[in-house]
C-alpha atoms as a PDB file:
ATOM      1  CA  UNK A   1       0.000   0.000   0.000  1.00  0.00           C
ATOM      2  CA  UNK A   2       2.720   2.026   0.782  1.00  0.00           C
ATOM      3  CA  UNK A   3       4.372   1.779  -2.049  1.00  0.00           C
ATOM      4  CA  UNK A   4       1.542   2.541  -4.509  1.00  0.00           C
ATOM      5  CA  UNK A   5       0.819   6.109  -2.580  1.00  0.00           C
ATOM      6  CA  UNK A   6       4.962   6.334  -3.412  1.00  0.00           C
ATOM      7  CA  UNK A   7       4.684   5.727  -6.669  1.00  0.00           C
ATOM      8  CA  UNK A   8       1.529   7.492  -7.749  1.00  0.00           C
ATOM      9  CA  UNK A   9       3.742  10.423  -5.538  1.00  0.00           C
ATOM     10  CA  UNK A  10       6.323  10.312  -7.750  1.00  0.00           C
ATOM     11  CA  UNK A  11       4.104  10.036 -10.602  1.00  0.00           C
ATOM     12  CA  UNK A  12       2.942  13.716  -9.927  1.00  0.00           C
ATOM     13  CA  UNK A  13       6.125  15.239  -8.938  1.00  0.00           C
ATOM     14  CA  UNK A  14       7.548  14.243 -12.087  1.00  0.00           C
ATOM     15  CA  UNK A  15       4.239  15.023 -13.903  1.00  0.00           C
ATOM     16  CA  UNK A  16       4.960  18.774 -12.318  1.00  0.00           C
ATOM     17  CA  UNK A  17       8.676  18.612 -12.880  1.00  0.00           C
ATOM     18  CA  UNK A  18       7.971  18.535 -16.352  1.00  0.00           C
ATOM     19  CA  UNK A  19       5.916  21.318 -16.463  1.00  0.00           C
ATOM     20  CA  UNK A  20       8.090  23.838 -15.314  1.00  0.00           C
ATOM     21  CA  UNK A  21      10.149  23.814 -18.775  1.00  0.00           C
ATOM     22  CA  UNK A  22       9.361  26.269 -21.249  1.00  0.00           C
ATOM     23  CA  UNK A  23       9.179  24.548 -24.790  1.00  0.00           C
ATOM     24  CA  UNK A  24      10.433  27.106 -27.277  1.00  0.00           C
ATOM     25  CA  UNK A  25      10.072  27.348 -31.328  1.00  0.00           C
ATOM     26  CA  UNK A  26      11.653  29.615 -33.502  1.00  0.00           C
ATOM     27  CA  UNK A  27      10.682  30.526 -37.347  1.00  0.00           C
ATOM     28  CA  UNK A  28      12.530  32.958 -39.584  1.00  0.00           C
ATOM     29  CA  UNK A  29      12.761  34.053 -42.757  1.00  0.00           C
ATOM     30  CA  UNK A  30      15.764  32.077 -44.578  1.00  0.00           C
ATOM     31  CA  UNK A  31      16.658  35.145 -47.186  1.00  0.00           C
ATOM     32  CA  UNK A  32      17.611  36.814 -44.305  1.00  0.00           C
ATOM     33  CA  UNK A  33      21.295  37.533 -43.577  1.00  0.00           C
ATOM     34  CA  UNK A  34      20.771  37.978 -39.810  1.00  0.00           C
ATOM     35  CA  UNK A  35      24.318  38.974 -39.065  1.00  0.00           C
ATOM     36  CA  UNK A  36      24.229  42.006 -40.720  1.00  0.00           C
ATOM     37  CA  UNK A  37      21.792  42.675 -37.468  1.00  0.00           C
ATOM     38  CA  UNK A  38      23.734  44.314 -34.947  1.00  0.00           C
ATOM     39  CA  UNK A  39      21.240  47.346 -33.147  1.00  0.00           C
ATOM     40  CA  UNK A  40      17.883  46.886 -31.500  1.00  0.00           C
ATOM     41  CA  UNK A  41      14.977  49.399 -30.683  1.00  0.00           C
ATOM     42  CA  UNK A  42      11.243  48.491 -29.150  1.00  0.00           C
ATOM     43  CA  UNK A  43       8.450  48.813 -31.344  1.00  0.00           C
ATOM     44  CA  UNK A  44       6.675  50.892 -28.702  1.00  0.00           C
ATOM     45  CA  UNK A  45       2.958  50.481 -30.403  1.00  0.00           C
ATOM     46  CA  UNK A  46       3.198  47.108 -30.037  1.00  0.00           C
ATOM     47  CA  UNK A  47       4.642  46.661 -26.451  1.00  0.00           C
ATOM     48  CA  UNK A  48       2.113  48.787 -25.165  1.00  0.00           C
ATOM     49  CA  UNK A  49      -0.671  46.782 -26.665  1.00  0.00           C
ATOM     50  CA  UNK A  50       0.371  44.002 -24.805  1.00  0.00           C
ATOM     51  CA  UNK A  51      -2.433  42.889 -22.203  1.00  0.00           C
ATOM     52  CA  UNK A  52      -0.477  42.206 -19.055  1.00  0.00           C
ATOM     53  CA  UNK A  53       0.920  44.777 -15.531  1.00  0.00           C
ATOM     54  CA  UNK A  54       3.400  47.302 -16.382  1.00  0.00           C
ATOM     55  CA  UNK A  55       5.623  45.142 -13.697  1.00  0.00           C
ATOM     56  CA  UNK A  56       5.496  42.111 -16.043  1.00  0.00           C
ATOM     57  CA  UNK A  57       6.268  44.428 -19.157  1.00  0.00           C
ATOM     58  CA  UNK A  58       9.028  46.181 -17.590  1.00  0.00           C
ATOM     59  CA  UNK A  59      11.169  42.410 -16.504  1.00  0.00           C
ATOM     60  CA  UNK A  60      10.204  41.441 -19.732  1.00  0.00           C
ATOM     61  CA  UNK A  61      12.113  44.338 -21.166  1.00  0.00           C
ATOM     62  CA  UNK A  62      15.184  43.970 -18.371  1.00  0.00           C
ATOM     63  CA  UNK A  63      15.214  39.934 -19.606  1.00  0.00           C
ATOM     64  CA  UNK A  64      15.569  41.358 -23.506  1.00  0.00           C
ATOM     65  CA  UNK A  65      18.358  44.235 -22.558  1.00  0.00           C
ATOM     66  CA  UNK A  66      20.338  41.566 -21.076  1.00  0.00           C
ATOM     67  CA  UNK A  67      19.977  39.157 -23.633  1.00  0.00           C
ATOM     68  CA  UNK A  68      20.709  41.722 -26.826  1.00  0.00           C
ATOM     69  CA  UNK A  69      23.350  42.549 -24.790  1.00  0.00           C
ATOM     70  CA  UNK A  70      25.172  39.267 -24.317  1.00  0.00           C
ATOM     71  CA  UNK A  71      24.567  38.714 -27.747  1.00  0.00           C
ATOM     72  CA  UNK A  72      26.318  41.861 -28.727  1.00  0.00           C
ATOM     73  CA  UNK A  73      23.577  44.397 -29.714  1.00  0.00           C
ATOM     74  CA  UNK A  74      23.403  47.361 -28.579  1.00  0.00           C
ATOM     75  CA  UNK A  75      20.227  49.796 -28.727  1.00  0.00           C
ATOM     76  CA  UNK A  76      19.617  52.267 -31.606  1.00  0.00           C
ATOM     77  CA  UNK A  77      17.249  55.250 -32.568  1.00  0.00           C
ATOM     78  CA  UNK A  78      18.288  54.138 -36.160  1.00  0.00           C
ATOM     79  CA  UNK A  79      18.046  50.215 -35.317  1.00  0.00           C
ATOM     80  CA  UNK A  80      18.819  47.161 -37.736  1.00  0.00           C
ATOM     81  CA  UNK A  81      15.973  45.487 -36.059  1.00  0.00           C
ATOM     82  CA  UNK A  82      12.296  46.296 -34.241  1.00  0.00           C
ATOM     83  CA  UNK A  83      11.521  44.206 -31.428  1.00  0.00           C
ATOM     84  CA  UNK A  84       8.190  43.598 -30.041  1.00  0.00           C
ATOM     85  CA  UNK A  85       6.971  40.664 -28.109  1.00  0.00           C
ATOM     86  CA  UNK A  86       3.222  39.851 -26.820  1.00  0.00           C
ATOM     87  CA  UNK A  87       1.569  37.328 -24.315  1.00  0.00           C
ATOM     88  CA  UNK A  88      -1.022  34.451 -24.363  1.00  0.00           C
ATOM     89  CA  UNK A  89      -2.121  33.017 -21.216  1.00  0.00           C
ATOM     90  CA  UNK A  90      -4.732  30.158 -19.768  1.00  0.00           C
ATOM     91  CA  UNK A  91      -5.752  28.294 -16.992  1.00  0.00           C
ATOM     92  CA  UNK A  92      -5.063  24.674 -17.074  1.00  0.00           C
ATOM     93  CA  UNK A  93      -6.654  22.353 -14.765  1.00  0.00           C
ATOM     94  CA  UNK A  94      -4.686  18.926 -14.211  1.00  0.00           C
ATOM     95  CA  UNK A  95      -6.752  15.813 -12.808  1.00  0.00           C
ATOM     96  CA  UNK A  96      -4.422  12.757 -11.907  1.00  0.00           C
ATOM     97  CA  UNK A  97      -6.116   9.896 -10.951  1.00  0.00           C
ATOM     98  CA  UNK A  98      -4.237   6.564  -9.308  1.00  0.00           C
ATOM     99  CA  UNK A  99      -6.292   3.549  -8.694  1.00  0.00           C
ATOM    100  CA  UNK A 100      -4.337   0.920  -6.896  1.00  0.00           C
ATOM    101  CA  UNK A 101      -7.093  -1.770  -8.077  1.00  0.00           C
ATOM    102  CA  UNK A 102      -7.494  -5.090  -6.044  1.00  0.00           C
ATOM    103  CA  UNK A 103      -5.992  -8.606  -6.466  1.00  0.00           C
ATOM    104  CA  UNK A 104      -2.312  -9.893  -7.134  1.00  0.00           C
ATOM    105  CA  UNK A 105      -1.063 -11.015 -10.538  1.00  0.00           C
ATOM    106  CA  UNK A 106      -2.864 -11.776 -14.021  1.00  0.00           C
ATOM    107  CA  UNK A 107      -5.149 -14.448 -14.418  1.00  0.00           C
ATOM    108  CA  UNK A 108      -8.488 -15.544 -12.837  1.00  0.00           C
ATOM    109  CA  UNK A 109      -7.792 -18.096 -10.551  1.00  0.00           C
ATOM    110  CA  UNK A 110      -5.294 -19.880  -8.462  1.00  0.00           C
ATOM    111  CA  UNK A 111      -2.175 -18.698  -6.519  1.00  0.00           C
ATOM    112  CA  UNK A 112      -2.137 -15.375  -7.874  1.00  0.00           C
ATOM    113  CA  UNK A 113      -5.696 -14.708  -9.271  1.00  0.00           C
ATOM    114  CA  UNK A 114      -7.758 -11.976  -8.308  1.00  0.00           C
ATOM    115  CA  UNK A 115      -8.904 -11.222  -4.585  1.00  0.00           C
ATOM    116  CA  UNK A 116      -5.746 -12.445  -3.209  1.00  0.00           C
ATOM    117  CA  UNK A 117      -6.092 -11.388   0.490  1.00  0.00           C
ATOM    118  CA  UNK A 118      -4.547  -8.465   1.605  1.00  0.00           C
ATOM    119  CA  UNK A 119      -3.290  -7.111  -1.892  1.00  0.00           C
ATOM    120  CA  UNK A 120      -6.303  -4.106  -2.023  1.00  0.00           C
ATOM    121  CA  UNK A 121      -5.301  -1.341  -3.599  1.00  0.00           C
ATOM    122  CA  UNK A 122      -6.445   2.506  -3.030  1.00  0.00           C
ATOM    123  CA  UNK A 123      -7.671   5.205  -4.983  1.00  0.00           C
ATOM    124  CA  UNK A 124      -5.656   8.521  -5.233  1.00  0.00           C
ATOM    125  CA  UNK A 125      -6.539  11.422  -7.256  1.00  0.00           C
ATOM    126  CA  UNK A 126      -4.823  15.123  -7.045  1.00  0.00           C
ATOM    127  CA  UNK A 127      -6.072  18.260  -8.732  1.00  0.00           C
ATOM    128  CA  UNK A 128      -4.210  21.514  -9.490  1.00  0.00           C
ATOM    129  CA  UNK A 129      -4.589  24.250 -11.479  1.00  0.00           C
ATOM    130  CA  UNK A 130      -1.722  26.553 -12.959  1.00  0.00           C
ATOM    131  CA  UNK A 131      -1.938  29.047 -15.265  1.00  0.00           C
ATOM    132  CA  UNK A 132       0.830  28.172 -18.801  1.00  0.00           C
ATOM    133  CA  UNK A 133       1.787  31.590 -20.242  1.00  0.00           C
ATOM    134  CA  UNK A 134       3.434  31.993 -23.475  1.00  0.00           C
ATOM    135  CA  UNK A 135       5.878  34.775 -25.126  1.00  0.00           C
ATOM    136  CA  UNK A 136       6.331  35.693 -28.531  1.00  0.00           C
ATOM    137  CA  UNK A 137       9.260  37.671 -29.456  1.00  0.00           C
ATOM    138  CA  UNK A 138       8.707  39.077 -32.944  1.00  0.00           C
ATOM    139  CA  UNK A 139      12.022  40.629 -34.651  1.00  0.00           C
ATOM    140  CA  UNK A 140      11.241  42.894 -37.663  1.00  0.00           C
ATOM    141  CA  UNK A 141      13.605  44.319 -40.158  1.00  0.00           C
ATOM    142  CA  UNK A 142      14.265  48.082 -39.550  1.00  0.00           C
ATOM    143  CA  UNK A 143      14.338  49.277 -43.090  1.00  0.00           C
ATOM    144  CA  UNK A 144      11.932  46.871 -44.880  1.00  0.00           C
ATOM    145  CA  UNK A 145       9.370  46.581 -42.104  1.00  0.00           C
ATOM    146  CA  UNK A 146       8.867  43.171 -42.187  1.00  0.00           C
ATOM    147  CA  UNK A 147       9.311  40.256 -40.012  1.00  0.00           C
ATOM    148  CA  UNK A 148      12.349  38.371 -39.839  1.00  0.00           C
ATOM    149  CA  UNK A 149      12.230  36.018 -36.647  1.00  0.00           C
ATOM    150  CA  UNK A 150       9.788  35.247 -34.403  1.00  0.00           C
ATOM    151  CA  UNK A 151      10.390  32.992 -30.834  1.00  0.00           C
ATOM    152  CA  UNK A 152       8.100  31.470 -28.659  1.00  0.00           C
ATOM    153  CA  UNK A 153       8.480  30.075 -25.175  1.00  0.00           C
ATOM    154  CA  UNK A 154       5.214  28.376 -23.365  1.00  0.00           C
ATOM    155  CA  UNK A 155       5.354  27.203 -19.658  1.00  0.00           C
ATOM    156  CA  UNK A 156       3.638  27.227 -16.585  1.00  0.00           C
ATOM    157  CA  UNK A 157       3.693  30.769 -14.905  1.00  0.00           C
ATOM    158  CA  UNK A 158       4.129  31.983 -11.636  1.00  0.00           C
ATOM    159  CA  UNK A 159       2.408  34.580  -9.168  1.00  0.00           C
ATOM    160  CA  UNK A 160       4.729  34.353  -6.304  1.00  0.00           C
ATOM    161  CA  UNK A 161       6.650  37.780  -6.974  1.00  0.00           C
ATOM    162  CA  UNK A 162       9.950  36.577  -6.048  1.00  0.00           C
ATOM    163  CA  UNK A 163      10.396  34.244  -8.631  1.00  0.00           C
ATOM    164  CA  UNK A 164       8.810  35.844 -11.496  1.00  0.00           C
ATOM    165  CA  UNK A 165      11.743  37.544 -12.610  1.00  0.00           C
ATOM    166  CA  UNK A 166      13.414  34.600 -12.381  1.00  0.00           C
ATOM    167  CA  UNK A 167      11.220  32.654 -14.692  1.00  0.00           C
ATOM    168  CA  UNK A 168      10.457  35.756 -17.183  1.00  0.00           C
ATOM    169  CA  UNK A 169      14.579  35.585 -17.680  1.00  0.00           C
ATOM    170  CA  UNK A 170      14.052  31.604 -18.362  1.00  0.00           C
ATOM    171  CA  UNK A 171      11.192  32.519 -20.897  1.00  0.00           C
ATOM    172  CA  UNK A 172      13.691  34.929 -22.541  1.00  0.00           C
ATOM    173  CA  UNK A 173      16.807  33.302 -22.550  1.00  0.00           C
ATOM    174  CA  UNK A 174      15.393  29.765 -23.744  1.00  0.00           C
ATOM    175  CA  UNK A 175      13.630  31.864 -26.568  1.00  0.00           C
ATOM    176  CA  UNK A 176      16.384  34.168 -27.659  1.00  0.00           C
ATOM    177  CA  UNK A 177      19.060  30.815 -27.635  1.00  0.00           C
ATOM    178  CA  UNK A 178      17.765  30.259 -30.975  1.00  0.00           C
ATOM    179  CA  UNK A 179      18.712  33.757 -32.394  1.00  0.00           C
ATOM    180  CA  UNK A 180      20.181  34.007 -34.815  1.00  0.00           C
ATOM    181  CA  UNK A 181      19.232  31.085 -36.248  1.00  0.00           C
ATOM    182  CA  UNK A 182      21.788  28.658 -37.366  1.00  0.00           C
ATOM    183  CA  UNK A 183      21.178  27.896 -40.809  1.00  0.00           C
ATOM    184  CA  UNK A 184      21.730  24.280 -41.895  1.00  0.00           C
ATOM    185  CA  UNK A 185      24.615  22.951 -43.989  1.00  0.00           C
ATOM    186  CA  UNK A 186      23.904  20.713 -46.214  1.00  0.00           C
END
């Protein structure tokens, strides 16, 4: 018995574990020479469309400074490209049901058929909810206006304020790893 309620434990811990990854994507347009790209500016119109607090918009910002940054860009009135990013969110609500069942074995009789005494299982179920947020990080050409690149990160969000810069940097960093893209040789 005890081991069941372990294992159906463990069952949801790695079940959340896995959760807490953002799965990123990238797409970009392959006539693009993207290291001719060397400045950055916000598309302003665009960031303040964005439907989430000033708070969240502002680390969001911090996360893409430092990130530009390590990459070796450097902010521009007259940039090379326009960034611009926007947010999806929704609740998901997880139901994980265990059922230990009753009896010992396969089969339908003897030694190990089913009702073997003192082999009934339980029943376990968990619910949680958590809210999975995702970022897009569009990069458009300064001079033609168009969109070059575009990144997306989805994971489960947070609300405890002391680790949602933390996981706003994960978001951005994961995403912007696969800028510039690396083109394949074939």
């Amino acid at each position: 018995m005890k081991t069941i309620k372990l294992l159906s434990l463990l069952f949801v811990l790695v079940l959340a574990g896995s959760c807490n990854a953002v799965r990123v994507a990238a797409d970009y347009d392959d006539a693009t020479d993207f290291t001719t790209y060397r400045t950055y500016a916000y598309f302003q119109p665009g960031i303040d469309k964005v439907d989430i607090s000033d708070l969240d918009k502002k680390r969001i910002l911090r996360a893409l400074d430092e990130e530009f940054a390590a990459k070796g860009f450097t902010k521009s009135e007259n940039p090379d490209v326009l960034v611009n990013f926007f947010t999806k969110a929704r609740k998901e609500v997880n139901v994980n049901q265990f059922n230990g069942g009753w009896g010992y074995g396969w089969g339908w009789g003897g030694y190990y058929g089913w009702g073997y005494p003192g082999y009934w299982g339980g029943n376990y179920t968990s619910v949680s909810t958590s809210t999975e947020g995702t970022l897009y990080i569009d990069l458009v050409d300064g001079k033609s206006k168009e969109l070059v690149w575009q990144g997306v990160g989805t994971g489960v969000l947070t609300l405890d304020r002391d680790k949602k810069e933390e996981r706003i940097k994960e978001f951005v960093s994961n995403i912007l790893a696969q800028f510039p893209p690396q083109k394949d040789k074939k």
